[in-house]
PDB file of N, CA and C in Angstrom:
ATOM      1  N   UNK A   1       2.148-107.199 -72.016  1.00  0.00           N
ATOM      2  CA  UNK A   1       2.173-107.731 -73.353  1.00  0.00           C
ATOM      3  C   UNK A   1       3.618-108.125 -73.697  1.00  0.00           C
ATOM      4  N   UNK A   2       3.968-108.906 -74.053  1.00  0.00           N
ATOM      5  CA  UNK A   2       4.946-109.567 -74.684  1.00  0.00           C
ATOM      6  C   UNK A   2       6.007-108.852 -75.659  1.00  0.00           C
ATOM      7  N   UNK A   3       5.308-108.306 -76.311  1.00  0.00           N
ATOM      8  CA  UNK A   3       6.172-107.410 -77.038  1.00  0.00           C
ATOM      9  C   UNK A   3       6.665-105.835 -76.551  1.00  0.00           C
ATOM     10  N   UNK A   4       5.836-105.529 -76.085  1.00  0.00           N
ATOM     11  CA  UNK A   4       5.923-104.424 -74.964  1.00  0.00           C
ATOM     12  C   UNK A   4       7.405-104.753 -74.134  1.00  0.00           C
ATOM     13  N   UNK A   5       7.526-106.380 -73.412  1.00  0.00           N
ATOM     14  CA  UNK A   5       8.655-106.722 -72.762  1.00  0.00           C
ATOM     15  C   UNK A   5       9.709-106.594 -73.748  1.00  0.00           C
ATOM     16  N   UNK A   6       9.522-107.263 -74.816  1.00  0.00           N
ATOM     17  CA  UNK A   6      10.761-107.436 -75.673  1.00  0.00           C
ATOM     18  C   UNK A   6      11.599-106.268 -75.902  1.00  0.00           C
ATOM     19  N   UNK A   7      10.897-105.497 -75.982  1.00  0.00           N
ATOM     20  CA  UNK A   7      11.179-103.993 -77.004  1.00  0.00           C
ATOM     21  C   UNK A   7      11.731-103.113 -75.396  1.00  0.00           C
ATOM     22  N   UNK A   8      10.954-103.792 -74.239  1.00  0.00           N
ATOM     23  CA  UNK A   8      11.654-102.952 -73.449  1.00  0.00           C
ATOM     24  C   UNK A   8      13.049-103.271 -73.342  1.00  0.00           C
ATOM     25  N   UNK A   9      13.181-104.108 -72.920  1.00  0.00           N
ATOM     26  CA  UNK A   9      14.709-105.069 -72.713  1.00  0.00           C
ATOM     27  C   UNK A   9      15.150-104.670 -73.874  1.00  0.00           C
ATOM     28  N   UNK A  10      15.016-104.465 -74.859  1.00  0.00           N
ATOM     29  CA  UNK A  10      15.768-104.370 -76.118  1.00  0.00           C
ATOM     30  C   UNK A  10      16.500-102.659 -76.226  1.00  0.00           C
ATOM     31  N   UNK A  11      15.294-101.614 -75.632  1.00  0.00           N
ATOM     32  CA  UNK A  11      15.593-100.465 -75.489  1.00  0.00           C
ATOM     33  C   UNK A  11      16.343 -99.805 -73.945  1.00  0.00           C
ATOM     34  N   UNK A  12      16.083-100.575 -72.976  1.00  0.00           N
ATOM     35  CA  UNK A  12      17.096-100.333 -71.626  1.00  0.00           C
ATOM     36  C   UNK A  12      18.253 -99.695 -71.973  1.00  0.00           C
ATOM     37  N   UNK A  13      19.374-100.401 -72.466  1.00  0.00           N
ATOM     38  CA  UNK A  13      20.806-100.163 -72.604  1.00  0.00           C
ATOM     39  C   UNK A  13      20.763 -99.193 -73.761  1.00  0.00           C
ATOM     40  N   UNK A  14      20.392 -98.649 -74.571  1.00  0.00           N
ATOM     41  CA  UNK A  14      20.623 -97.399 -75.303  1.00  0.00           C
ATOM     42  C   UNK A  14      20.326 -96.587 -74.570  1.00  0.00           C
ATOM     43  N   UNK A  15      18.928 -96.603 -73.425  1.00  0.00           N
ATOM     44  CA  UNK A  15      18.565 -95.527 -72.639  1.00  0.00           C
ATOM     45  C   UNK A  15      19.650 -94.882 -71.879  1.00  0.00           C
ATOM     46  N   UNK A  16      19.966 -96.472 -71.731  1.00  0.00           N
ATOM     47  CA  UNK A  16      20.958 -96.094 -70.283  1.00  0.00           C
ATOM     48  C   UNK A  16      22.641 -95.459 -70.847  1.00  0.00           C
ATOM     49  N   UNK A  17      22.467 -95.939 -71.903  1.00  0.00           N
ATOM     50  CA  UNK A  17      24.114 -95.069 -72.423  1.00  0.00           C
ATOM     51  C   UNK A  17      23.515 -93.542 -72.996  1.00  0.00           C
ATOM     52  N   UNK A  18      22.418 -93.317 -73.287  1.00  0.00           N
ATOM     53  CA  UNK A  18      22.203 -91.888 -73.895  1.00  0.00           C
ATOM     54  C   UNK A  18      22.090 -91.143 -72.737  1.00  0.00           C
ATOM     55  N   UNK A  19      21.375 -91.653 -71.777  1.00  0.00           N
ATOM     56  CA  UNK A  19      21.357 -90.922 -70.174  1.00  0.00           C
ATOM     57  C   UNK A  19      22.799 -90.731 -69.591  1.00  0.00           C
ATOM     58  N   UNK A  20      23.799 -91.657 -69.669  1.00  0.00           N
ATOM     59  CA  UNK A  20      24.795 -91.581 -68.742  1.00  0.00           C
ATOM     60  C   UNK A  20      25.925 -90.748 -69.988  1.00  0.00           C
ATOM     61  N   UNK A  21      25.981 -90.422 -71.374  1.00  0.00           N
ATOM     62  CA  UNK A  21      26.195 -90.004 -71.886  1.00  0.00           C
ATOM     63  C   UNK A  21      26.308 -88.381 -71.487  1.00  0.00           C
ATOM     64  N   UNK A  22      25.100 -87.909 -71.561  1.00  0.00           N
ATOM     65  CA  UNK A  22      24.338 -86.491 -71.004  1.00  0.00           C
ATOM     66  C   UNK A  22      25.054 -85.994 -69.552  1.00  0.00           C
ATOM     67  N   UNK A  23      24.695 -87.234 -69.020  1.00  0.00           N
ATOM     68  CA  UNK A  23      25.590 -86.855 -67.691  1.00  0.00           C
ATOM     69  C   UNK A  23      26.604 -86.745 -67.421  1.00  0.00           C
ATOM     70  N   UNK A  24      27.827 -87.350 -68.108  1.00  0.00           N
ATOM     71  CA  UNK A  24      28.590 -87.324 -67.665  1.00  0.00           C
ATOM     72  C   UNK A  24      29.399 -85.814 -68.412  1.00  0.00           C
ATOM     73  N   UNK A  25      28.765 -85.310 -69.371  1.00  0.00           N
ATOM     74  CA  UNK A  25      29.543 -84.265 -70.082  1.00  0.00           C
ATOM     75  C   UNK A  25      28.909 -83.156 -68.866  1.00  0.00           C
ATOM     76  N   UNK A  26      27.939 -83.591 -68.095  1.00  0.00           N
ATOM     77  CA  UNK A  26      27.869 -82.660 -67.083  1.00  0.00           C
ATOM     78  C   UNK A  26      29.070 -82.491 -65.898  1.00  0.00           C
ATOM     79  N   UNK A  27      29.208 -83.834 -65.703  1.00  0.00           N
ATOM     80  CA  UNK A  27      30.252 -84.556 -65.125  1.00  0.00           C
ATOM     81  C   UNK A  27      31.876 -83.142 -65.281  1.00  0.00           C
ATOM     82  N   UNK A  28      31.640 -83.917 -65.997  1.00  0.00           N
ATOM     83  CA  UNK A  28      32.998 -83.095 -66.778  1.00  0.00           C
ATOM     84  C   UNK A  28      32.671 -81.931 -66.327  1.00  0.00           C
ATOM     85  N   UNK A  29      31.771 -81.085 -66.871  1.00  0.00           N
ATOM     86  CA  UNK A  29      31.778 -79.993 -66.341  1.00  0.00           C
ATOM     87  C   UNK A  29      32.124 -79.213 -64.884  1.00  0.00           C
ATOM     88  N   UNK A  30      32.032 -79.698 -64.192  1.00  0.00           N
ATOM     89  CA  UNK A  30      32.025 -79.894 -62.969  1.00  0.00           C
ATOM     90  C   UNK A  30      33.734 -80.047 -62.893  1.00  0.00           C
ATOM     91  N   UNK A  31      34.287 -81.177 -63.449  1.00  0.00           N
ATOM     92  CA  UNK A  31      35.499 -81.184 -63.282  1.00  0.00           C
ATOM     93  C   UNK A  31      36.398 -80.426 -63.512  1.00  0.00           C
ATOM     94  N   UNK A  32      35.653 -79.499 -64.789  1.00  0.00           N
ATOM     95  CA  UNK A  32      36.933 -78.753 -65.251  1.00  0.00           C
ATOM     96  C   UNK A  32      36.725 -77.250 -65.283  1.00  0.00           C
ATOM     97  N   UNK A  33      35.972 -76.851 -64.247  1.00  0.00           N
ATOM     98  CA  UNK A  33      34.861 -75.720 -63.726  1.00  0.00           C
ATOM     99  C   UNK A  33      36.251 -74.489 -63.253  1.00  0.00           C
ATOM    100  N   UNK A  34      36.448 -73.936 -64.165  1.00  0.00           N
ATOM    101  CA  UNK A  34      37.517 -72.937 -63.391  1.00  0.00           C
ATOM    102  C   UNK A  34      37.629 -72.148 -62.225  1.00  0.00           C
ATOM    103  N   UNK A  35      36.643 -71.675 -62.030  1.00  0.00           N
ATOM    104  CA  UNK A  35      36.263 -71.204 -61.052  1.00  0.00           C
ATOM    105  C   UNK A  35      36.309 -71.919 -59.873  1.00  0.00           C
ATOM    106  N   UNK A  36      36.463 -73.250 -59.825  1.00  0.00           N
ATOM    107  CA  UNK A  36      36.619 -73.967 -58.046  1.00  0.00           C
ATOM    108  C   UNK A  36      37.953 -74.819 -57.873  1.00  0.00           C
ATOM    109  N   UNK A  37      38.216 -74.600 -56.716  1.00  0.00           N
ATOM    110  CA  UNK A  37      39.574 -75.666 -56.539  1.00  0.00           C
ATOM    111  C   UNK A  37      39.365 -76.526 -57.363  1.00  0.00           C
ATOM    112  N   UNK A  38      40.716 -77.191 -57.440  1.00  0.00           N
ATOM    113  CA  UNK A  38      40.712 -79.087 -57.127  1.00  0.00           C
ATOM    114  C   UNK A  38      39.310 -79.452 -56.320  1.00  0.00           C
ATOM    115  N   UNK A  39      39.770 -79.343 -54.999  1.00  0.00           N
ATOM    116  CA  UNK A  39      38.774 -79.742 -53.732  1.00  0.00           C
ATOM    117  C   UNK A  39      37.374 -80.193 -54.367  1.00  0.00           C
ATOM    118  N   UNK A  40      37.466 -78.965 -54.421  1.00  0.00           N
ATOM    119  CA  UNK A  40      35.758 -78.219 -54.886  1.00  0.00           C
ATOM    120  C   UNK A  40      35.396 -79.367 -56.023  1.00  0.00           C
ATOM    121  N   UNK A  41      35.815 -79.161 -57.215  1.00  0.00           N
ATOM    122  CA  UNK A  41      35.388 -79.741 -58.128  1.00  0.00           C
ATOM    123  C   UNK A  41      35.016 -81.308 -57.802  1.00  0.00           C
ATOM    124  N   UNK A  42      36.153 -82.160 -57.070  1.00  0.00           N
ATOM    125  CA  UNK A  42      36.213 -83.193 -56.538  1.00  0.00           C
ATOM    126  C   UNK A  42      34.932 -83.573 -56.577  1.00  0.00           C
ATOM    127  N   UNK A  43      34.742 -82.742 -54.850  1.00  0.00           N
ATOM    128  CA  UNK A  43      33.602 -83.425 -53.704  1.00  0.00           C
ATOM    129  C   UNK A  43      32.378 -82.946 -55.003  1.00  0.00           C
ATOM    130  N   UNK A  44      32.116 -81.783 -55.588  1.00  0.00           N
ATOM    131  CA  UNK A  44      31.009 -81.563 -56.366  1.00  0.00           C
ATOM    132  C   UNK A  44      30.579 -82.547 -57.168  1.00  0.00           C
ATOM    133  N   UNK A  45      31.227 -83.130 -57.951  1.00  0.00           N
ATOM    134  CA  UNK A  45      31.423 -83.770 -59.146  1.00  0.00           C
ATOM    135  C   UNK A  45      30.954 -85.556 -58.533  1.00  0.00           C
ATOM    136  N   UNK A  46      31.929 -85.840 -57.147  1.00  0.00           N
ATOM    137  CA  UNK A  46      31.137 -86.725 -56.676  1.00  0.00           C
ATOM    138  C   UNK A  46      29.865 -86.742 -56.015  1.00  0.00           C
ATOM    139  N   UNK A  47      29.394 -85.680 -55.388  1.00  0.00           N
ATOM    140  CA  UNK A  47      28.358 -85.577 -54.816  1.00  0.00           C
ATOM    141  C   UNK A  47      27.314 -85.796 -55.948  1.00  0.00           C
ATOM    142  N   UNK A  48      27.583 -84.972 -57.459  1.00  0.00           N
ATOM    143  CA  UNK A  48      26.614 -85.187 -58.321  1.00  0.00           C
ATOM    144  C   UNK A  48      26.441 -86.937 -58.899  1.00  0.00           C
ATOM    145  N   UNK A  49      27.357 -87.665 -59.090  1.00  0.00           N
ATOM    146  CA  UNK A  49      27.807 -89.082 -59.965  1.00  0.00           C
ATOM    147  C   UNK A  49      27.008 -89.825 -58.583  1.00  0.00           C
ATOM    148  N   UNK A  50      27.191 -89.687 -57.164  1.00  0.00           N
ATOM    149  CA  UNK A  50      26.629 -90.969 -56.127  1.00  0.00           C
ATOM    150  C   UNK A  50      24.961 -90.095 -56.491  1.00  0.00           C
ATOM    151  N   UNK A  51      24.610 -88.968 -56.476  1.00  0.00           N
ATOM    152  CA  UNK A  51      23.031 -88.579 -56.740  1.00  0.00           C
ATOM    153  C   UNK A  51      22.275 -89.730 -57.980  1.00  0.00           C
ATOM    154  N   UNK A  52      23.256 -89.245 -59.048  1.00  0.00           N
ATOM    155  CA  UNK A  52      22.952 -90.264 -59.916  1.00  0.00           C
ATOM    156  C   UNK A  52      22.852 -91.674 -60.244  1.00  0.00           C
ATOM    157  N   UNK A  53      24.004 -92.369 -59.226  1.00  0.00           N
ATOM    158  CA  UNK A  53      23.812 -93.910 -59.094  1.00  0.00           C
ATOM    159  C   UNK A  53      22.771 -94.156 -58.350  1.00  0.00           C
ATOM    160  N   UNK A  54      22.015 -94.180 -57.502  1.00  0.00           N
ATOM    161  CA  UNK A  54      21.207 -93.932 -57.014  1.00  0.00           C
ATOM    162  C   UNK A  54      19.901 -93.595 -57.888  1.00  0.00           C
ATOM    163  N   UNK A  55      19.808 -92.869 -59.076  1.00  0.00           N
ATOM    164  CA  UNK A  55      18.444 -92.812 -59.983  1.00  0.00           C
ATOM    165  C   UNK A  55      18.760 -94.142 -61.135  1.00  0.00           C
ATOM    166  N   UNK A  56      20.219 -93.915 -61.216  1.00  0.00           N
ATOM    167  CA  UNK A  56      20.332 -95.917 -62.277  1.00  0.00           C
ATOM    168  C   UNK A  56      19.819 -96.816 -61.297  1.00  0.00           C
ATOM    169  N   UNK A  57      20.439 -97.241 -60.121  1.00  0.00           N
ATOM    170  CA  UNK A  57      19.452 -97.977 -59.306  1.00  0.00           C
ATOM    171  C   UNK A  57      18.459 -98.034 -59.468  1.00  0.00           C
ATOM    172  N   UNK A  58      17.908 -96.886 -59.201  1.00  0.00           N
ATOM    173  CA  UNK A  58      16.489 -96.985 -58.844  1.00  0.00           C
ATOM    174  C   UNK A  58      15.414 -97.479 -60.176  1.00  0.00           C
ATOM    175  N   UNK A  59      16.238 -96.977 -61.483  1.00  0.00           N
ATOM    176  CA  UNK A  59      15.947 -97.449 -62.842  1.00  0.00           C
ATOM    177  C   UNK A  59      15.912 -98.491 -63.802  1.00  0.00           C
ATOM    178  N   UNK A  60      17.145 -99.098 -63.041  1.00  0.00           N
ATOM    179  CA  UNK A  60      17.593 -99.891 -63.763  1.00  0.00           C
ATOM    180  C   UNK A  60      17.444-101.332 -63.471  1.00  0.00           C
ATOM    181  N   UNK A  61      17.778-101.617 -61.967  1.00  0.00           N
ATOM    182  CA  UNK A  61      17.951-103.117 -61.017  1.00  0.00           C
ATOM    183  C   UNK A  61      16.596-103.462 -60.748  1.00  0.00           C
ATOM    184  N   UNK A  62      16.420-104.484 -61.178  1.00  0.00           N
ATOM    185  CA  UNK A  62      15.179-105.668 -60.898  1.00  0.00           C
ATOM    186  C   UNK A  62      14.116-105.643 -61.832  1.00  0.00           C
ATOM    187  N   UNK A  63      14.038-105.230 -63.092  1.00  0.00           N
ATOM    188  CA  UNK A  63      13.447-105.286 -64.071  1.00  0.00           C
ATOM    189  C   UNK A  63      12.893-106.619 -64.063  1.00  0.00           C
ATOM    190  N   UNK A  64      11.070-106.133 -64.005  1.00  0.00           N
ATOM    191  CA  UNK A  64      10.568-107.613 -64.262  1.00  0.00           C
ATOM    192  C   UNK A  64       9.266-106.898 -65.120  1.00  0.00           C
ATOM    193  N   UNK A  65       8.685-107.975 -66.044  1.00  0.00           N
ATOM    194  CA  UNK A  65       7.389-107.701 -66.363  1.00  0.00           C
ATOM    195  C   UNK A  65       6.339-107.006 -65.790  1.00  0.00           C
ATOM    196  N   UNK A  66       6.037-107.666 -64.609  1.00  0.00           N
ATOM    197  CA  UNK A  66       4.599-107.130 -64.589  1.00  0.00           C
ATOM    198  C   UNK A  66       4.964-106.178 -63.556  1.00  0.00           C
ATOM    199  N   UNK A  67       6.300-105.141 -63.264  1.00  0.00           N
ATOM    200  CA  UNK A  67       6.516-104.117 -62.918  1.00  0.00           C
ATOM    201  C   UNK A  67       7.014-103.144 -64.338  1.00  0.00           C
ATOM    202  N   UNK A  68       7.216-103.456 -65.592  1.00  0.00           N
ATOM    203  CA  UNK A  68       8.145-102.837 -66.440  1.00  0.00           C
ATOM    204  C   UNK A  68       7.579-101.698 -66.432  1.00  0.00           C
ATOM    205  N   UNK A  69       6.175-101.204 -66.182  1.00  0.00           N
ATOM    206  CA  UNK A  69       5.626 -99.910 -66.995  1.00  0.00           C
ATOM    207  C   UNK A  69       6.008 -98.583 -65.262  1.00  0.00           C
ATOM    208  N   UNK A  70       6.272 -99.350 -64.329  1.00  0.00           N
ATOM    209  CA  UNK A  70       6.374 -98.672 -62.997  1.00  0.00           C
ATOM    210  C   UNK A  70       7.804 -98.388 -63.218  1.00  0.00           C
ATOM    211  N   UNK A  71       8.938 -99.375 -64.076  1.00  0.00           N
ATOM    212  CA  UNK A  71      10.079 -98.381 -64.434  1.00  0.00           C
ATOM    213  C   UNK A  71       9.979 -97.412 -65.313  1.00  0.00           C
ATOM    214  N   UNK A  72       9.528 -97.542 -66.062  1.00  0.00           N
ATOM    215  CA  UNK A  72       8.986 -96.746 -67.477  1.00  0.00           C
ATOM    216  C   UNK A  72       8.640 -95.537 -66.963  1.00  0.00           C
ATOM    217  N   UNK A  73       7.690 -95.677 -65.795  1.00  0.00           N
ATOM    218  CA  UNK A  73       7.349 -94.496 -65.147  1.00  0.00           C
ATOM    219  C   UNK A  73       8.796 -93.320 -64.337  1.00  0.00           C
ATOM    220  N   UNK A  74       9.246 -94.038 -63.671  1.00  0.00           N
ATOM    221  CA  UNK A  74      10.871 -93.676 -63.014  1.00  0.00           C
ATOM    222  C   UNK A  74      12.047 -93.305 -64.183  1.00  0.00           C
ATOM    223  N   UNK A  75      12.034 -93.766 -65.109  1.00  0.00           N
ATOM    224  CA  UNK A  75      12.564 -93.540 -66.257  1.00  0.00           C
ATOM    225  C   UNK A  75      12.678 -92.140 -66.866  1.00  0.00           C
ATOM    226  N   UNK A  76      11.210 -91.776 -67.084  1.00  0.00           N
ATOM    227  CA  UNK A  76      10.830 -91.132 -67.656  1.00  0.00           C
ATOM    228  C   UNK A  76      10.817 -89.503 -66.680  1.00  0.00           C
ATOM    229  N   UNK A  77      10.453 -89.998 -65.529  1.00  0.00           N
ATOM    230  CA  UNK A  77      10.369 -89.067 -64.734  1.00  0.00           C
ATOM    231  C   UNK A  77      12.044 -88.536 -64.239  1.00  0.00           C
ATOM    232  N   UNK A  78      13.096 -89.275 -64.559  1.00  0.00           N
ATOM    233  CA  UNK A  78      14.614 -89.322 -64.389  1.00  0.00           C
ATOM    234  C   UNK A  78      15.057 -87.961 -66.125  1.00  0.00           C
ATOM    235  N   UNK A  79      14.612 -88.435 -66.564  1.00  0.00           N
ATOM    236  CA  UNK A  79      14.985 -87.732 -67.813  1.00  0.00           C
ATOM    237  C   UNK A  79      15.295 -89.237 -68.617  1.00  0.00           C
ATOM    238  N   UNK A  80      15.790 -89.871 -68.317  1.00  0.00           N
ATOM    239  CA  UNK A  80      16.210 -91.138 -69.312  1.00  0.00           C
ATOM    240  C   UNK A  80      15.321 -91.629 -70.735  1.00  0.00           C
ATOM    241  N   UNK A  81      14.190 -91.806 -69.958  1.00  0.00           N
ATOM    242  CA  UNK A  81      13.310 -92.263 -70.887  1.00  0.00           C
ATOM    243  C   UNK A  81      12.379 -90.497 -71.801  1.00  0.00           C
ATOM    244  N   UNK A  82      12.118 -90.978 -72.588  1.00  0.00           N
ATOM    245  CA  UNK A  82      11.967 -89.455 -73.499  1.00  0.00           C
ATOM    246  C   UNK A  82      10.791 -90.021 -74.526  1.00  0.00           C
ATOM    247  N   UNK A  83       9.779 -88.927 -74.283  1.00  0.00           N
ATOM    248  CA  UNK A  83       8.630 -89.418 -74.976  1.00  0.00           C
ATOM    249  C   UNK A  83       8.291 -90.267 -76.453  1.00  0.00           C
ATOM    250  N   UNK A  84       9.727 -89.709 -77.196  1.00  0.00           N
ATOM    251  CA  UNK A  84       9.746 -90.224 -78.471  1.00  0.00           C
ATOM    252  C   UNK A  84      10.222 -92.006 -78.304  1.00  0.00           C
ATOM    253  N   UNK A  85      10.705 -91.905 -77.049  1.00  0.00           N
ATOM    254  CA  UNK A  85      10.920 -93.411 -76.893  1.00  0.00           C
ATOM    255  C   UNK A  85       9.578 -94.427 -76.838  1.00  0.00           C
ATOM    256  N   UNK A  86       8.619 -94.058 -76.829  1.00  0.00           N
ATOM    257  CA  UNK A  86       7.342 -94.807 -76.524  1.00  0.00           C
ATOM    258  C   UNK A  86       6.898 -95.162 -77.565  1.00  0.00           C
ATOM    259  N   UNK A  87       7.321 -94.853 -78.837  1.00  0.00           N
ATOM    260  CA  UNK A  87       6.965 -95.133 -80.268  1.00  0.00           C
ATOM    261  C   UNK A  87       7.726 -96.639 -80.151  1.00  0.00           C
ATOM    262  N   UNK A  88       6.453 -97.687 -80.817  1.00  0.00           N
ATOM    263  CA  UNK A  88       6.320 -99.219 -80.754  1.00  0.00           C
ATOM    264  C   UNK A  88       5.904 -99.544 -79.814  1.00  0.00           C
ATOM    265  N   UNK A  89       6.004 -99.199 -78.947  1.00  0.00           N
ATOM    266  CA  UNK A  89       5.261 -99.868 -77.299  1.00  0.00           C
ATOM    267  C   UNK A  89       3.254 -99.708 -77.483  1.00  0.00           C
ATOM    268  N   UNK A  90       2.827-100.427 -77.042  1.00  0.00           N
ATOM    269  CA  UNK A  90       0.895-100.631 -77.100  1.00  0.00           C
ATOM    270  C   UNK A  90       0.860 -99.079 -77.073  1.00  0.00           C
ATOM    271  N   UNK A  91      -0.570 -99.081 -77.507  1.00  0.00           N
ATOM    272  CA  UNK A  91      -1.289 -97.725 -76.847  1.00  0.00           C
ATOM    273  C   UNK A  91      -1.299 -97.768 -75.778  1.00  0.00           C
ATOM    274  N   UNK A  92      -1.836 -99.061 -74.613  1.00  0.00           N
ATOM    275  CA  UNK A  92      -1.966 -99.035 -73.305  1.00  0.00           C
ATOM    276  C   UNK A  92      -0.821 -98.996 -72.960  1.00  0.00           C
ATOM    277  N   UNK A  93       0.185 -98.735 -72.701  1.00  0.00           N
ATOM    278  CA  UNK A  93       1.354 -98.652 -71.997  1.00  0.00           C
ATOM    279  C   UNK A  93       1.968 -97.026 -72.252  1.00  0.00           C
ATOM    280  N   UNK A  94       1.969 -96.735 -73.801  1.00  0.00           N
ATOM    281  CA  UNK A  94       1.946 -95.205 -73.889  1.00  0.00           C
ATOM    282  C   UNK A  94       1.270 -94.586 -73.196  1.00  0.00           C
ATOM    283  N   UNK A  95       0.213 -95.060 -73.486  1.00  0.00           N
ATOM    284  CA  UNK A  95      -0.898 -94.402 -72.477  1.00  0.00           C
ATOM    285  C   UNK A  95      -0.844 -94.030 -70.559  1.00  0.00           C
ATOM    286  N   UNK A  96      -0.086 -95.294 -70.463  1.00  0.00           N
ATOM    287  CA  UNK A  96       0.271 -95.156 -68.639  1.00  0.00           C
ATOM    288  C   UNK A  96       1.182 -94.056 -68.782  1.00  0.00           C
ATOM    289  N   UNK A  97       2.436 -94.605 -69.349  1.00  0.00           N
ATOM    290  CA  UNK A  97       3.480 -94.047 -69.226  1.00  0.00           C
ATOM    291  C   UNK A  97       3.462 -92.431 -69.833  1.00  0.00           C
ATOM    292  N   UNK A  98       3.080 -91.893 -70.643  1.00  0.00           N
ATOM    293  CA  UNK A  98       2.918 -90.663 -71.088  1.00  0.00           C
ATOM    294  C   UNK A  98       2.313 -89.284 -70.297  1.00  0.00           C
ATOM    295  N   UNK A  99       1.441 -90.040 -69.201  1.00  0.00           N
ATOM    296  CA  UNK A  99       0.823 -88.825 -68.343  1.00  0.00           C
ATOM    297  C   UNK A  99       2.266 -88.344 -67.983  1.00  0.00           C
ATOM    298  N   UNK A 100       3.495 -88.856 -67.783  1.00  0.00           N
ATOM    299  CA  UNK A 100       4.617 -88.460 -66.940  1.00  0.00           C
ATOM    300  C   UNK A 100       5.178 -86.718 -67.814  1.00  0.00           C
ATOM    301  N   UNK A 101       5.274 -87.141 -69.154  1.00  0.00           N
ATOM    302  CA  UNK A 101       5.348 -86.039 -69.714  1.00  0.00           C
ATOM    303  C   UNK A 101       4.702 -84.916 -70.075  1.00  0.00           C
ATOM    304  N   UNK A 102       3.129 -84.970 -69.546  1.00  0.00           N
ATOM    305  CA  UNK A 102       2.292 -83.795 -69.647  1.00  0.00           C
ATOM    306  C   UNK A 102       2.801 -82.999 -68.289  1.00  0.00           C
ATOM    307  N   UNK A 103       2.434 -82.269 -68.414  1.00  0.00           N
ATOM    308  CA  UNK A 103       2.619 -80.463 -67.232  1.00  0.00           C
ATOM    309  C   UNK A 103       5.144 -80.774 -67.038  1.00  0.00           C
ATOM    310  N   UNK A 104       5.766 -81.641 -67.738  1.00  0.00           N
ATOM    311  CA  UNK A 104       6.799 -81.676 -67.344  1.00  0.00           C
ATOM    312  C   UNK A 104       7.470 -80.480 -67.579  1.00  0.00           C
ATOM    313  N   UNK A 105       7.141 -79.460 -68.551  1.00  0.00           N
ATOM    314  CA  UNK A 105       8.073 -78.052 -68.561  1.00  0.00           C
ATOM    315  C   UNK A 105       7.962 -77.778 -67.113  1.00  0.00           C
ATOM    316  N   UNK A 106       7.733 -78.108 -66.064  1.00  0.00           N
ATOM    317  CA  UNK A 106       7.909 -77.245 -64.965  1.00  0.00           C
ATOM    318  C   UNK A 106       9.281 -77.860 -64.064  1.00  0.00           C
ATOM    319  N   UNK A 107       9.304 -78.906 -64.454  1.00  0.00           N
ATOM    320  CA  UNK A 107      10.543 -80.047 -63.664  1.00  0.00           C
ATOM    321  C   UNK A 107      12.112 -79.181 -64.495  1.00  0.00           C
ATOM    322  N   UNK A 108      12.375 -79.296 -63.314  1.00  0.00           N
ATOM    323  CA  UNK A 108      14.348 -78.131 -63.575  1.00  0.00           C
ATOM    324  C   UNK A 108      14.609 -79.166 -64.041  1.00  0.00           C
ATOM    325  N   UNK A 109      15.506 -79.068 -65.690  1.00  0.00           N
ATOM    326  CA  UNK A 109      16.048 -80.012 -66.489  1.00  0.00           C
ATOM    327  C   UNK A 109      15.399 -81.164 -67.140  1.00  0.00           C
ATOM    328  N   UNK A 110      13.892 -80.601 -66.874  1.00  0.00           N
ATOM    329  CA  UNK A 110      12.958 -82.030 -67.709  1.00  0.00           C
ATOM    330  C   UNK A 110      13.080 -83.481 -66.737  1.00  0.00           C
ATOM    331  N   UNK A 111      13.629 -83.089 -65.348  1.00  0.00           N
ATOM    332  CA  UNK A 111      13.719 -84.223 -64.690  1.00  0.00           C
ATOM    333  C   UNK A 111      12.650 -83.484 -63.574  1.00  0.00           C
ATOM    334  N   UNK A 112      12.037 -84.989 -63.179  1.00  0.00           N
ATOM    335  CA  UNK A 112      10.716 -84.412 -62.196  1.00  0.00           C
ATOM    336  C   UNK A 112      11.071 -85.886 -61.391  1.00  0.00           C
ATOM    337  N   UNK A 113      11.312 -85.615 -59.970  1.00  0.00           N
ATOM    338  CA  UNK A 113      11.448 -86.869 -58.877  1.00  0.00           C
ATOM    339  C   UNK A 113       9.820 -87.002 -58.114  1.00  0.00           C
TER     340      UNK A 113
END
């Protein structure tokens, strides 16, 4: 549906700054972790940021219509996308996309791969 597209494209880039927002104060964390070297913090901190480019990828690049609700799905299942985000989108598309958030208390951090 058409508007379904609009509203997605329209909502992407807040997703994607409220997600990379979250993360990166994790980020930080990591960096400024007293307990581990320099070293440590380093390689940790990158090991976590390339994990994560890798779920923007996978989220973000090649957005087309008649795949949007299969990101929606990856989205959601990333932590990015958040149920209250589905408010304006069809019933049928809530509807796809929402099974992702039933049984999710079990996913460590509300993220389920």
């Amino acid at each position: 549906m058409e508007s379904d597209w609009k509203q997605f494209r329209a909502i992407v880039p807040v997703l994607r700054e409220r997600y990379l927002a979250e993360r990166s104060a994790g980020f930080l964390r990591k960096l400024t972790d007293p307990k581990k070297t320099e070293t440590e913090r380093f390689w940790e901190a990158l090991q976590e940021m390339e994990a994560e480019a890798k779920v923007l990828r996978h989220c973000l690049d090649g957005h087309s219509r008649s795949k949007m609700w299969l990101f929606m799905l990856s989205m959601a299942r990333s932590g990015m996308l958040k149920k209250d985000d589905l408010v304006g989108f069809s019933e049928e598309l809530r509807q796809q996309v929402s099974q992702v958030f039933e049984g999710k208390e079990h996913c460590a951090d509300n993220r389920c791969y």
